[in-house]
C-alpha atoms as a PDB file:
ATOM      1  CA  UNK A   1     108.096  89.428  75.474  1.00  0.00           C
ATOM      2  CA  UNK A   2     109.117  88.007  78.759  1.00  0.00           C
ATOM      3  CA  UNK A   3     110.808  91.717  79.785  1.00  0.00           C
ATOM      4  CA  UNK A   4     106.941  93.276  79.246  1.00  0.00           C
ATOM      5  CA  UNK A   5     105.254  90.422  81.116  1.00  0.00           C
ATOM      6  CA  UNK A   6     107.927  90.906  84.186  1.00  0.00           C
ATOM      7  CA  UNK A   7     106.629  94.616  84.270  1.00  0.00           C
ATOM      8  CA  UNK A   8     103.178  93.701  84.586  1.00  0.00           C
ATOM      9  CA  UNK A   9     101.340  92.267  87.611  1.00  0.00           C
ATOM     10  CA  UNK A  10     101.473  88.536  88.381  1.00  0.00           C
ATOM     11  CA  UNK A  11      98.955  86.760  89.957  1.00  0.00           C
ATOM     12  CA  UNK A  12      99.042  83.452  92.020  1.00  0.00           C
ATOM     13  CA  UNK A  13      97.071  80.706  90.214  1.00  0.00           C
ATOM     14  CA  UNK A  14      98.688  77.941  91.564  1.00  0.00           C
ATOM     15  CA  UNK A  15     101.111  75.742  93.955  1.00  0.00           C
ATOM     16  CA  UNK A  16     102.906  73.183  94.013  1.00  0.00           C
ATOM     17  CA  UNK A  17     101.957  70.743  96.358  1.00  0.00           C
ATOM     18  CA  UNK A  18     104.553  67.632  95.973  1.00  0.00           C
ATOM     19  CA  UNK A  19     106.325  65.229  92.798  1.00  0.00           C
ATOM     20  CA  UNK A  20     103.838  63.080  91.358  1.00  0.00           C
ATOM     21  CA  UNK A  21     105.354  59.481  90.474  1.00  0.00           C
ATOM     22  CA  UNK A  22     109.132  59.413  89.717  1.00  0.00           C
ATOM     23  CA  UNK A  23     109.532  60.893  86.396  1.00  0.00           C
ATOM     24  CA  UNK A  24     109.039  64.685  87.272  1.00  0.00           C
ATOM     25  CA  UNK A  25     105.667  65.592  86.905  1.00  0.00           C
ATOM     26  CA  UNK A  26     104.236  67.726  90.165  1.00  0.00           C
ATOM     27  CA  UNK A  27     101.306  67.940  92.158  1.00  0.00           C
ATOM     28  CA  UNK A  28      99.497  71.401  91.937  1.00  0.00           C
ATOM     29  CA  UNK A  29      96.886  73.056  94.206  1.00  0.00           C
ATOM     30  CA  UNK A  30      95.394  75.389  91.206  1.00  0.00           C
ATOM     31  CA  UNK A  31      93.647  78.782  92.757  1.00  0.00           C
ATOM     32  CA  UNK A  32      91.573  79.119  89.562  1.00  0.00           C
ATOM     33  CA  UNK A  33      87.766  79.029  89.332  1.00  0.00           C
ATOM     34  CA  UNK A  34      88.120  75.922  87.034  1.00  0.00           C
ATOM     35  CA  UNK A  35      91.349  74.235  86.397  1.00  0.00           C
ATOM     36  CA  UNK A  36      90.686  74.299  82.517  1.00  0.00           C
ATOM     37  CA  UNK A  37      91.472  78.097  82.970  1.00  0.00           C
ATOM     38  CA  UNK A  38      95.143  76.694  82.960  1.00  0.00           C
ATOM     39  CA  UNK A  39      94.795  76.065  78.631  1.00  0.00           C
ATOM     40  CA  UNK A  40      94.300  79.964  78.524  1.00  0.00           C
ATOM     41  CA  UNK A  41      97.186  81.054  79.954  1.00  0.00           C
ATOM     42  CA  UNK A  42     100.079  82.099  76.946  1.00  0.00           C
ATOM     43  CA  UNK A  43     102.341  82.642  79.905  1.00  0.00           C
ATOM     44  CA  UNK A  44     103.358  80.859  83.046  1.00  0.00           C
ATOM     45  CA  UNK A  45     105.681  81.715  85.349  1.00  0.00           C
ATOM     46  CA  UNK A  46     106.879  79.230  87.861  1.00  0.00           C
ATOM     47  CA  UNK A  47     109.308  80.291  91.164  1.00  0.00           C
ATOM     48  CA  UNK A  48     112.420  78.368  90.921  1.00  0.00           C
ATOM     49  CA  UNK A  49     111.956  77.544  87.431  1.00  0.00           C
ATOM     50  CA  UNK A  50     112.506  78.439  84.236  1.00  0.00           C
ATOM     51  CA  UNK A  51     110.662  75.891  82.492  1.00  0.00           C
ATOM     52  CA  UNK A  52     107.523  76.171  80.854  1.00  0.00           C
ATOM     53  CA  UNK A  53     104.293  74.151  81.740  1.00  0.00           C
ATOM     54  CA  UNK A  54     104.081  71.471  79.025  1.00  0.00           C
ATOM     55  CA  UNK A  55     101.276  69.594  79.876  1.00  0.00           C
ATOM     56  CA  UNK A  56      98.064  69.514  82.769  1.00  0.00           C
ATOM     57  CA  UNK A  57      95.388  67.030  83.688  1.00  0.00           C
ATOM     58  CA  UNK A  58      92.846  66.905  86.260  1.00  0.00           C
ATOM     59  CA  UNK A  59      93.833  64.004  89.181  1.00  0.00           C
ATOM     60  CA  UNK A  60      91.769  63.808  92.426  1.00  0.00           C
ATOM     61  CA  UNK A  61      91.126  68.045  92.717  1.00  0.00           C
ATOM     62  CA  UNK A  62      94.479  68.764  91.690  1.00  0.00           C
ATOM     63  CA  UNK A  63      96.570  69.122  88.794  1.00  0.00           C
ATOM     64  CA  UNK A  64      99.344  66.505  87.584  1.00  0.00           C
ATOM     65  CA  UNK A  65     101.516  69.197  86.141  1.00  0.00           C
ATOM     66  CA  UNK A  66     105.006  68.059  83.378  1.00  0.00           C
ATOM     67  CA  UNK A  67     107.432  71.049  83.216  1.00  0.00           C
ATOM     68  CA  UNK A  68     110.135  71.263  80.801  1.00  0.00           C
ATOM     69  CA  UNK A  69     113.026  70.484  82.246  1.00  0.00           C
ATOM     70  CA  UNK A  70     111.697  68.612  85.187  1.00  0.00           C
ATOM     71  CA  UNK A  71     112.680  64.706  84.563  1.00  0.00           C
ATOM     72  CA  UNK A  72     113.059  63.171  87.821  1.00  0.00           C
ATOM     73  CA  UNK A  73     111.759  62.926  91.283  1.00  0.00           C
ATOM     74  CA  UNK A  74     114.476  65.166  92.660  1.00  0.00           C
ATOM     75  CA  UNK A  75     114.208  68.067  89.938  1.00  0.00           C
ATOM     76  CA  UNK A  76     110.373  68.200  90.771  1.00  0.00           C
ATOM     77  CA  UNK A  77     111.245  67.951  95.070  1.00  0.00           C
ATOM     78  CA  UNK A  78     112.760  71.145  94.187  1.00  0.00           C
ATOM     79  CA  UNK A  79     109.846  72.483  93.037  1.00  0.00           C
ATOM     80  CA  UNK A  80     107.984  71.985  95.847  1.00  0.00           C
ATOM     81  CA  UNK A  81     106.167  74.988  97.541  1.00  0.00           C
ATOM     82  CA  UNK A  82     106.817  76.969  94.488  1.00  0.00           C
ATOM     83  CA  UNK A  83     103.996  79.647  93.368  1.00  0.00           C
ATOM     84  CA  UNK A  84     102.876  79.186  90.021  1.00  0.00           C
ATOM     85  CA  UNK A  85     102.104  82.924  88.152  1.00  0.00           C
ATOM     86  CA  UNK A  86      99.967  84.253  85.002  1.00  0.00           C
ATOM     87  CA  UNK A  87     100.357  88.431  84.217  1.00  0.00           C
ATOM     88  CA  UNK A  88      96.628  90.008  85.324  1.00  0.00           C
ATOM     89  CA  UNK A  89      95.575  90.856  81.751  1.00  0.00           C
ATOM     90  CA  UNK A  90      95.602  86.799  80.651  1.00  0.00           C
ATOM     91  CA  UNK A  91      92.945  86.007  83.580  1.00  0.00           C
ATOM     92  CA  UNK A  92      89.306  85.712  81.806  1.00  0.00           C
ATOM     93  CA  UNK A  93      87.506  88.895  81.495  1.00  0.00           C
ATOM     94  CA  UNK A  94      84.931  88.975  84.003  1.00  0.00           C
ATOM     95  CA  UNK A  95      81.241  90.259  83.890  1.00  0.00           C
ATOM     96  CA  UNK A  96      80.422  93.692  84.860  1.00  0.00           C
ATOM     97  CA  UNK A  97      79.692  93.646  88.594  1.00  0.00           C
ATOM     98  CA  UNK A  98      82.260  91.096  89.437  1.00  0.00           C
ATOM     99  CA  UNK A  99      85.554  91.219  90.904  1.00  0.00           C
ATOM    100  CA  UNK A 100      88.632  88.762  91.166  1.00  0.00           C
ATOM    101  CA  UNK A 101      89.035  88.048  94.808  1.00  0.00           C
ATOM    102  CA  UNK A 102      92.818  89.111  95.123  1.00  0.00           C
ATOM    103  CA  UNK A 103      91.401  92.345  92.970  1.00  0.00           C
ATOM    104  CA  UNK A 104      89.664  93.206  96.180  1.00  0.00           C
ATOM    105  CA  UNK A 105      91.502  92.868  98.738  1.00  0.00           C
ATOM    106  CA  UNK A 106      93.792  95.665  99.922  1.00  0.00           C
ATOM    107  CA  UNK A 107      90.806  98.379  98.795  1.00  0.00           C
ATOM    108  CA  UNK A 108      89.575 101.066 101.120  1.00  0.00           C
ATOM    109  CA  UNK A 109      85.954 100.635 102.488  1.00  0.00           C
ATOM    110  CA  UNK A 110      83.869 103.619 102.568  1.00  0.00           C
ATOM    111  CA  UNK A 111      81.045 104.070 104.493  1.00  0.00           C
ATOM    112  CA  UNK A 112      78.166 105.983 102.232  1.00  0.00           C
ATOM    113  CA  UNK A 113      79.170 109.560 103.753  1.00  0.00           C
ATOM    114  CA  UNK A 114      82.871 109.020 102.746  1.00  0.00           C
ATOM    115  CA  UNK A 115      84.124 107.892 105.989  1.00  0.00           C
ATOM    116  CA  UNK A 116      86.566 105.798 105.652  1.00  0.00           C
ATOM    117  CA  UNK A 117      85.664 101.863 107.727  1.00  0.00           C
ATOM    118  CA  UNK A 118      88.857  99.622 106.959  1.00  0.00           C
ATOM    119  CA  UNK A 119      90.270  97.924 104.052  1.00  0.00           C
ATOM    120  CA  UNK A 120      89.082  94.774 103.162  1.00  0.00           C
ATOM    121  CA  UNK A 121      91.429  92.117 104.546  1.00  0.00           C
ATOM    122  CA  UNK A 122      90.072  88.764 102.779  1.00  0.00           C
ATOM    123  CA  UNK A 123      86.739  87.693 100.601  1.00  0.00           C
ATOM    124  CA  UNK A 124      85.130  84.196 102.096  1.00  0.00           C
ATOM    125  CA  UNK A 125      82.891  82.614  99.832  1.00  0.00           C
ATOM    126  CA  UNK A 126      79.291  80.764 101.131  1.00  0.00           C
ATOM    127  CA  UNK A 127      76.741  79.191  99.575  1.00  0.00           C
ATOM    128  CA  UNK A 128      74.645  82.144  98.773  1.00  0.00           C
ATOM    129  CA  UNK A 129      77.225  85.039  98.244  1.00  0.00           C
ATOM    130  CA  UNK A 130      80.649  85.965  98.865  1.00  0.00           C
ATOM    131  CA  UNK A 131      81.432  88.171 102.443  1.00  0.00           C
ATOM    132  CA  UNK A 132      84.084  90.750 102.408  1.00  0.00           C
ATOM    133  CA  UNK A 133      85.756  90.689 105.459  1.00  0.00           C
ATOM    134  CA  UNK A 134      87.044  94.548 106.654  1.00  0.00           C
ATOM    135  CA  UNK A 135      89.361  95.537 109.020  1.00  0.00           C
ATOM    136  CA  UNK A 136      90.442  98.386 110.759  1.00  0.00           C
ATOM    137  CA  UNK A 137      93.422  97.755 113.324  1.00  0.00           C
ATOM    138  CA  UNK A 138      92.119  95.065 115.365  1.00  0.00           C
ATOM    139  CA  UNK A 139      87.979  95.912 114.685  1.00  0.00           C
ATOM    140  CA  UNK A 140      87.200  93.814 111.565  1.00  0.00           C
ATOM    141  CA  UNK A 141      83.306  93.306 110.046  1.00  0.00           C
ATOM    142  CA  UNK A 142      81.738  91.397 107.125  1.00  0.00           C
ATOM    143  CA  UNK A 143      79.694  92.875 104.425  1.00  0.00           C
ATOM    144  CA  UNK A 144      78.184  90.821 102.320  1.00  0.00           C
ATOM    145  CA  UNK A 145      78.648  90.928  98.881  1.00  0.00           C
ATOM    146  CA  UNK A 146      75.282  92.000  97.735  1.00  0.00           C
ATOM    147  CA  UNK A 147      73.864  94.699  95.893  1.00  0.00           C
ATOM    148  CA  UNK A 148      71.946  95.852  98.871  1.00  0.00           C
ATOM    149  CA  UNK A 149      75.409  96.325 100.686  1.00  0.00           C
ATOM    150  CA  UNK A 150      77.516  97.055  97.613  1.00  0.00           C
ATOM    151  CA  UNK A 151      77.418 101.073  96.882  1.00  0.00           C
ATOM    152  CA  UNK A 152      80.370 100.593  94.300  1.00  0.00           C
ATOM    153  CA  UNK A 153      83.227  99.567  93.662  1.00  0.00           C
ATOM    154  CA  UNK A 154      85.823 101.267  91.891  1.00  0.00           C
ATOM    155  CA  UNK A 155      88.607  98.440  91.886  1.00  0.00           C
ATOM    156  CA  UNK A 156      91.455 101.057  89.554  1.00  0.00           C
ATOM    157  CA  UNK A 157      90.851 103.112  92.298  1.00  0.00           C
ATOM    158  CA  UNK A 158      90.860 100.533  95.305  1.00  0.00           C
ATOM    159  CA  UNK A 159      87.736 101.972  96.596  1.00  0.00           C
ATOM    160  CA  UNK A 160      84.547 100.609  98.141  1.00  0.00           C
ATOM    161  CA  UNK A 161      81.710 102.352  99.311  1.00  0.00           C
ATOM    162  CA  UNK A 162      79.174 100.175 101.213  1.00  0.00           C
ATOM    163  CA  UNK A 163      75.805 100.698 102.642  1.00  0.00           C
ATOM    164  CA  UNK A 164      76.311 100.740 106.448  1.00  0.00           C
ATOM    165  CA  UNK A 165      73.192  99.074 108.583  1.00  0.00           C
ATOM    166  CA  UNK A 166      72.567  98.486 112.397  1.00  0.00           C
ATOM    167  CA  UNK A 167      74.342  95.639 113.543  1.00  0.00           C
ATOM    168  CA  UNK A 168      76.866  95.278 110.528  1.00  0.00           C
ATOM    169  CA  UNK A 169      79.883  96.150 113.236  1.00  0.00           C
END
C-alpha cells in the first residue's frame, strides 16, 4: 500500500514544532480545520521518519504527538521542523461549493470574458469570508470569496473565473 500512497499527492497537515518532555513525544502545529481530523487519517507520513503516529492529544493549540520509534528527547530533536503528510483522497470530503485552501492556490484567474488576471497566490481567511489573493508579476488583488465574485471554479482544471468590478484592482 505504501508504493500507491507515494504516487498520490501529499498534503501538509502538520509540523513539528519542538520535543515535548523527555520521553519522545513532539510538539505539532496541526494545519487542519480541527485537530480531531488527525483520528481520520489511515496514513501518515512524517519527513525524517519512518514511524507511524501512535497517539495525539490536544495541549495548549497544539498537538502532543508519540511516534513509534521516537523514545527520547534526542530522537524527537531530530524531528524537529519536519512536515507531517496525509495522501489528498483521506482529507474529509468537502461540501459542494467549497475548496481546500492549498486546492486553490496555484489556479488561473479568469476574468468573465476569458482573460486571463493572475493565479491566485494565497487564500486569507476573515471573519466574514475567505479573500483570494491574485497575482500577476508584481500586480496582485483580492477577490473575495463570495458568490457575487465567484463565477466558478473548476479546481481539476485549476481554473477560476471571477466577476471583475470597479475598484477590485
Amino acid at each position: 500500500m505504501e508504493a500507491m500512497v507515494l504516487s498520490e499527492r501529499m498534503v501538509k497537515v502538520g509540523r513539528v514544532v519542538k520535543p515535548f518532555g523527555t520521553d519522545g513525544r513532539v510538539l505539532v502545529d496541526f494545519f487542519t480545520d480541527s485537530w480531531e481530523d488527525f483520528s481520520l487519517f489511515e496514513y501518515l507520513s512524517i519527513d525524517r521518519c519512518s514511524g507511524e503516529l501512535e497517539s495525539f492529544q490536544l495541549h495548549s493549540g497544539r498537538l502532543i504527538c508519540r511516534i513509534e520509534g521516537v523514545i527520547d528527547r534526542d530522537a524527537a530533536e531530530n524531528l524537529r521542523g519536519s512536515v507531517l503528510r496525509v495522501p489528498h483522497s483521506s482529507l474529509p470530503q468537502l461540501d459542494d461549493g467549497s475548496y481546500y485552501h492549498f486546492d486553490l492556490v496555484g489556479c488561473t484567474v479568469e476574468d468573465e470574458h476569458g482573460e486571463e488576471l493572475g493565479k491566485i497566490a494565497d487564500v486569507r481567511q476573515s471573519g466574514a469570508n475567505d479573500n483570494w489573493v491574485v497575482r500577476n508579476g508584481v500586480r496582485e488583488f483580492m477577490v473575495p470569496a463570495v458568490k457575487e465574485y465567484i463565477l466558478s471554479v473548476d479546481v481539476e482544471a485549476r481554473l477560476v473565473r471571477i466577476r471583475v468590478v470597479e475598484g477590485m484592482f
